[in-house]
PDB file of N, CA and C in Angstrom:
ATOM      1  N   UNK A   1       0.911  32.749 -13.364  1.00  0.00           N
ATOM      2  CA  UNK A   1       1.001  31.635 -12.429  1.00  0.00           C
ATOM      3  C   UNK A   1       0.966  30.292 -13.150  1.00  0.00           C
ATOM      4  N   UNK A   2      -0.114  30.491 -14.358  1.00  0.00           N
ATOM      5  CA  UNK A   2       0.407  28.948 -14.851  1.00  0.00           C
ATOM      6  C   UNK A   2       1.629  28.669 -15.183  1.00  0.00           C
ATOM      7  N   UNK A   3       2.290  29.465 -16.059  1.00  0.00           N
ATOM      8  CA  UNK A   3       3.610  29.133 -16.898  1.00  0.00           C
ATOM      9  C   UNK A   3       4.358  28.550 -15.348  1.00  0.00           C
ATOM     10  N   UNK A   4       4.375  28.997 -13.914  1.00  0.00           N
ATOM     11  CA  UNK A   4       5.243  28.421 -13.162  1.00  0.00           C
ATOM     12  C   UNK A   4       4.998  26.950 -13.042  1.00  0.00           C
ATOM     13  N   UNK A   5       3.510  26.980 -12.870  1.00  0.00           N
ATOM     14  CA  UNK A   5       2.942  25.390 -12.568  1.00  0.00           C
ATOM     15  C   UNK A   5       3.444  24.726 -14.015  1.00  0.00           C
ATOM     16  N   UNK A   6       4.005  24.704 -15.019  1.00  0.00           N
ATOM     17  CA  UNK A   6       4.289  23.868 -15.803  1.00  0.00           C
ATOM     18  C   UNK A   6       5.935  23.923 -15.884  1.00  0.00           C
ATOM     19  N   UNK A   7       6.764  25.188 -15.954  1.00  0.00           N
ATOM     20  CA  UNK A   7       8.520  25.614 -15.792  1.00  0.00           C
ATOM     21  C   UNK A   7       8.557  24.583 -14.434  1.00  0.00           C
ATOM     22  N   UNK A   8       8.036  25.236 -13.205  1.00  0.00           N
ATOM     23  CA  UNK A   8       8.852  23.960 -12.050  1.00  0.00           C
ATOM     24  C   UNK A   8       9.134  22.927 -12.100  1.00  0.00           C
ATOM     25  N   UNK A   9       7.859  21.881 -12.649  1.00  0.00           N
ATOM     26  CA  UNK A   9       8.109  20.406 -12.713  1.00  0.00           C
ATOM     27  C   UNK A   9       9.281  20.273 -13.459  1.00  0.00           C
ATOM     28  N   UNK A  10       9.342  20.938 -14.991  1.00  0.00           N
ATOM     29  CA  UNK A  10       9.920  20.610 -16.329  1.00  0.00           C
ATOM     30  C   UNK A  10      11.703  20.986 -15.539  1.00  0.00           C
ATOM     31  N   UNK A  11      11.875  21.947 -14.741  1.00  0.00           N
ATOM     32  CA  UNK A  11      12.876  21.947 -13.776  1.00  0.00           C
ATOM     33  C   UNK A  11      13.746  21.175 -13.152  1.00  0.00           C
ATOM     34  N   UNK A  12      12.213  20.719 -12.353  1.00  0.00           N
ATOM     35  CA  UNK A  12      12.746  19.922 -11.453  1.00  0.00           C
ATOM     36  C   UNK A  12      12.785  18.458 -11.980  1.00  0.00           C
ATOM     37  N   UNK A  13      12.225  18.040 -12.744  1.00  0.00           N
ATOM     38  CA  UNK A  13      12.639  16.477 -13.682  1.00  0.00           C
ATOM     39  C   UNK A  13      14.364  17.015 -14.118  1.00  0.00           C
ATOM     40  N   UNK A  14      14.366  18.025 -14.890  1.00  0.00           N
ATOM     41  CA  UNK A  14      15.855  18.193 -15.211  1.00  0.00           C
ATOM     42  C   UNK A  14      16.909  18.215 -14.205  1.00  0.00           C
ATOM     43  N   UNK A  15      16.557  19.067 -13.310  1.00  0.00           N
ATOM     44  CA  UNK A  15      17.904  18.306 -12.065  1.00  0.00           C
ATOM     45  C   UNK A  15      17.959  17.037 -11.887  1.00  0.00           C
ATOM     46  N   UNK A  16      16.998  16.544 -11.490  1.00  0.00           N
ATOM     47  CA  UNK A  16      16.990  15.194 -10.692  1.00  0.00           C
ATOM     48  C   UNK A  16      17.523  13.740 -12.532  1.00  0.00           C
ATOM     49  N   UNK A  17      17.511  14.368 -13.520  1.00  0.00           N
ATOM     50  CA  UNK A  17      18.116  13.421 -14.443  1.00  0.00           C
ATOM     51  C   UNK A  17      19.242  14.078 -14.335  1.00  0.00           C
ATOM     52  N   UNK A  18      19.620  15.130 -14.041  1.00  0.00           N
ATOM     53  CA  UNK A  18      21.384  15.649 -14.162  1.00  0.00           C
ATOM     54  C   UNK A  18      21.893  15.025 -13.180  1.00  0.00           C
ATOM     55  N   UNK A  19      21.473  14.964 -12.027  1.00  0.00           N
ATOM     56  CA  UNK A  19      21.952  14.505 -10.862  1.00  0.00           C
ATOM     57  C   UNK A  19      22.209  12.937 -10.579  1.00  0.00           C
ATOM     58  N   UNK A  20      21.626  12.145 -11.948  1.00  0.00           N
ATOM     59  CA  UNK A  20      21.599  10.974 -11.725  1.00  0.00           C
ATOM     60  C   UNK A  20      22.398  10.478 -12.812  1.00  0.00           C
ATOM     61  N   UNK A  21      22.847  11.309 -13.896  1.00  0.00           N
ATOM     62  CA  UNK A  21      23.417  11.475 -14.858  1.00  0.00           C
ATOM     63  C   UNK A  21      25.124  11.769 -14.458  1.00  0.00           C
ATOM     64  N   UNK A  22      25.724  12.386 -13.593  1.00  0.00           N
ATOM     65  CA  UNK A  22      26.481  12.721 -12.854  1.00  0.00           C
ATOM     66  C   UNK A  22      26.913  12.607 -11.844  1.00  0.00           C
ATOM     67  N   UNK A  23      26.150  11.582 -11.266  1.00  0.00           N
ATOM     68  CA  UNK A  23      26.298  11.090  -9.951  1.00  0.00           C
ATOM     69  C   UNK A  23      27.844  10.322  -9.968  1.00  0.00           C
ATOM     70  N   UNK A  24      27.730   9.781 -10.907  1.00  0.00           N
ATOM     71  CA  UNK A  24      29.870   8.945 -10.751  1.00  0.00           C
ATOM     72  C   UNK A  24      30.489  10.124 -10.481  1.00  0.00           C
ATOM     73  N   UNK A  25      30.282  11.398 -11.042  1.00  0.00           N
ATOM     74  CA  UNK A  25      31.516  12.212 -11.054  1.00  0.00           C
ATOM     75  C   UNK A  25      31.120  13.248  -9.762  1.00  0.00           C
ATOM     76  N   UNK A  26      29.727  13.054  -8.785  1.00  0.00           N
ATOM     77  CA  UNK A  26      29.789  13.979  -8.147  1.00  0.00           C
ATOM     78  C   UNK A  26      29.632  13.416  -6.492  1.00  0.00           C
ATOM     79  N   UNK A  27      29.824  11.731  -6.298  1.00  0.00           N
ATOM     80  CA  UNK A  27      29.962  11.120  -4.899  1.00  0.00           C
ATOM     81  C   UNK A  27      31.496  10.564  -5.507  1.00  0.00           C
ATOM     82  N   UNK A  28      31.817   9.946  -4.032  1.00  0.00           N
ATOM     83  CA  UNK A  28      33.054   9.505  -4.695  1.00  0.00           C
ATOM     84  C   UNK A  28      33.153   7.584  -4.622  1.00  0.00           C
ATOM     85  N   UNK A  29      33.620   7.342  -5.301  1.00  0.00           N
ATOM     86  CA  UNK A  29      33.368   5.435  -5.734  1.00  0.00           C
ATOM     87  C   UNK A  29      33.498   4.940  -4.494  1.00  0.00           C
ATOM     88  N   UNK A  30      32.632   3.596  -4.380  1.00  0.00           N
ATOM     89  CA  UNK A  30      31.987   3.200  -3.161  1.00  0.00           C
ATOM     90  C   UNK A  30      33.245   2.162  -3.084  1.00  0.00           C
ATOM     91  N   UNK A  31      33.827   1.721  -1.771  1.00  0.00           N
ATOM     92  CA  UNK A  31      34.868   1.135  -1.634  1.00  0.00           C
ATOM     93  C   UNK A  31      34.167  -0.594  -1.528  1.00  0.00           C
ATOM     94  N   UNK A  32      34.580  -1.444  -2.683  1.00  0.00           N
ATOM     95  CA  UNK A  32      33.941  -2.886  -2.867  1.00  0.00           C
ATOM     96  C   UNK A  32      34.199  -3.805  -1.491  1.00  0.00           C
ATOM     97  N   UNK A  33      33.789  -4.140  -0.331  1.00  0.00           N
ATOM     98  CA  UNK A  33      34.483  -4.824   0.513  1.00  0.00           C
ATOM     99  C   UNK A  33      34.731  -6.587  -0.027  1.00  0.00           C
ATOM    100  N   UNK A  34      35.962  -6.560   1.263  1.00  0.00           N
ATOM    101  CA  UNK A  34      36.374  -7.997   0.395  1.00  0.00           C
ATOM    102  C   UNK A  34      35.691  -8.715   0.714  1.00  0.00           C
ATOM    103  N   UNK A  35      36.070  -9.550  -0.539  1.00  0.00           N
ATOM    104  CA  UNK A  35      35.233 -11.113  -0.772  1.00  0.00           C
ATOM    105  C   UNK A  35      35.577 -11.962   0.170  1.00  0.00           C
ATOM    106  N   UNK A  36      34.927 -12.610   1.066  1.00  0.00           N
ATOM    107  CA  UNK A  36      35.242 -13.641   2.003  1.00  0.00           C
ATOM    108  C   UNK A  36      35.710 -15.122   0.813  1.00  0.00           C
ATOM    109  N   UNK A  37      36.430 -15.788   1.231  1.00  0.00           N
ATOM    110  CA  UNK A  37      36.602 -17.368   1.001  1.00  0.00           C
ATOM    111  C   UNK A  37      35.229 -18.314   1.232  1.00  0.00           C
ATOM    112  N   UNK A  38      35.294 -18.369  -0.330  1.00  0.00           N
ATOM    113  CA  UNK A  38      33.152 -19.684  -0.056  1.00  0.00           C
ATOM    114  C   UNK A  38      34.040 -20.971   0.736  1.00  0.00           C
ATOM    115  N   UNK A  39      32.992 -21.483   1.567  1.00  0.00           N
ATOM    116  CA  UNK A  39      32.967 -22.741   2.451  1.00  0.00           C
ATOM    117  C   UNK A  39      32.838 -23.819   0.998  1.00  0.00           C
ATOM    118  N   UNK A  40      33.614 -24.859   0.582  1.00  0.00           N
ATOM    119  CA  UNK A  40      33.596 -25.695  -0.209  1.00  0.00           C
ATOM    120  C   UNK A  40      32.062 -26.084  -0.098  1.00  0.00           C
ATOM    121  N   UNK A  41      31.374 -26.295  -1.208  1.00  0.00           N
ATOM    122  CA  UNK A  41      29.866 -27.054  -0.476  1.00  0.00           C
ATOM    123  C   UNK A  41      30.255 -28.498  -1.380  1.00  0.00           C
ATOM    124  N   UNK A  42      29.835 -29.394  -0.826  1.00  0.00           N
ATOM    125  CA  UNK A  42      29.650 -31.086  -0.948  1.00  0.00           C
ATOM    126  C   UNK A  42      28.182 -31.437  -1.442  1.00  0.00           C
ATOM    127  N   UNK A  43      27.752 -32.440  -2.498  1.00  0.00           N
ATOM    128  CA  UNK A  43      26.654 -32.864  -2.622  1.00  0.00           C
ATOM    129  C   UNK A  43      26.540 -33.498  -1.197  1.00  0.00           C
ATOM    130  N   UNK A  44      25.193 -34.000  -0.712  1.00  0.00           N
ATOM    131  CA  UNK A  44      24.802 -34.584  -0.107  1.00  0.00           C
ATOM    132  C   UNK A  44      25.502 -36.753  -0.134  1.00  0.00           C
ATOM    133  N   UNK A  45      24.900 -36.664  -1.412  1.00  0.00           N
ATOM    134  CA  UNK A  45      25.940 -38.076  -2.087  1.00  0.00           C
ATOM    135  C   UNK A  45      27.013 -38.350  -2.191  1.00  0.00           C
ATOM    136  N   UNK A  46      27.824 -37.229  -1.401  1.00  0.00           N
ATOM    137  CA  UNK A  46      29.292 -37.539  -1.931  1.00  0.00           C
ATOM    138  C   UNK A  46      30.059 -37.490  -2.773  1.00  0.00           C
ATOM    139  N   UNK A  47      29.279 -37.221  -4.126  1.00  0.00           N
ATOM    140  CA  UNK A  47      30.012 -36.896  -5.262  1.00  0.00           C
ATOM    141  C   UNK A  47      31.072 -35.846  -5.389  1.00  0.00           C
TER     142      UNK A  47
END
């Protein structure tokens, strides 16, 4: 029973870095939405 209590964790850390390691190739690329047009901003002074 010990050897499990120490194999699971050491396991389960290894998926969860594969999975984060691989994640580009295993969701598919997030679609960038478009950029709106910035509102010109003005100093206050007029410059």
């Amino acid at each position: 029973m010990m050897v499990l209590t120490v194999i699971i964790p050491v396991l389960m850390l290894g998926a969860v870095l594969a999975l984060g390691r691989y994640e580009e190739w295993i969701l598919p690329p997030a679609e960038e939405p478009e950029q709106q047009p910035h509102a010109a901003v003005s100093s206050p002074s007029g410059v």
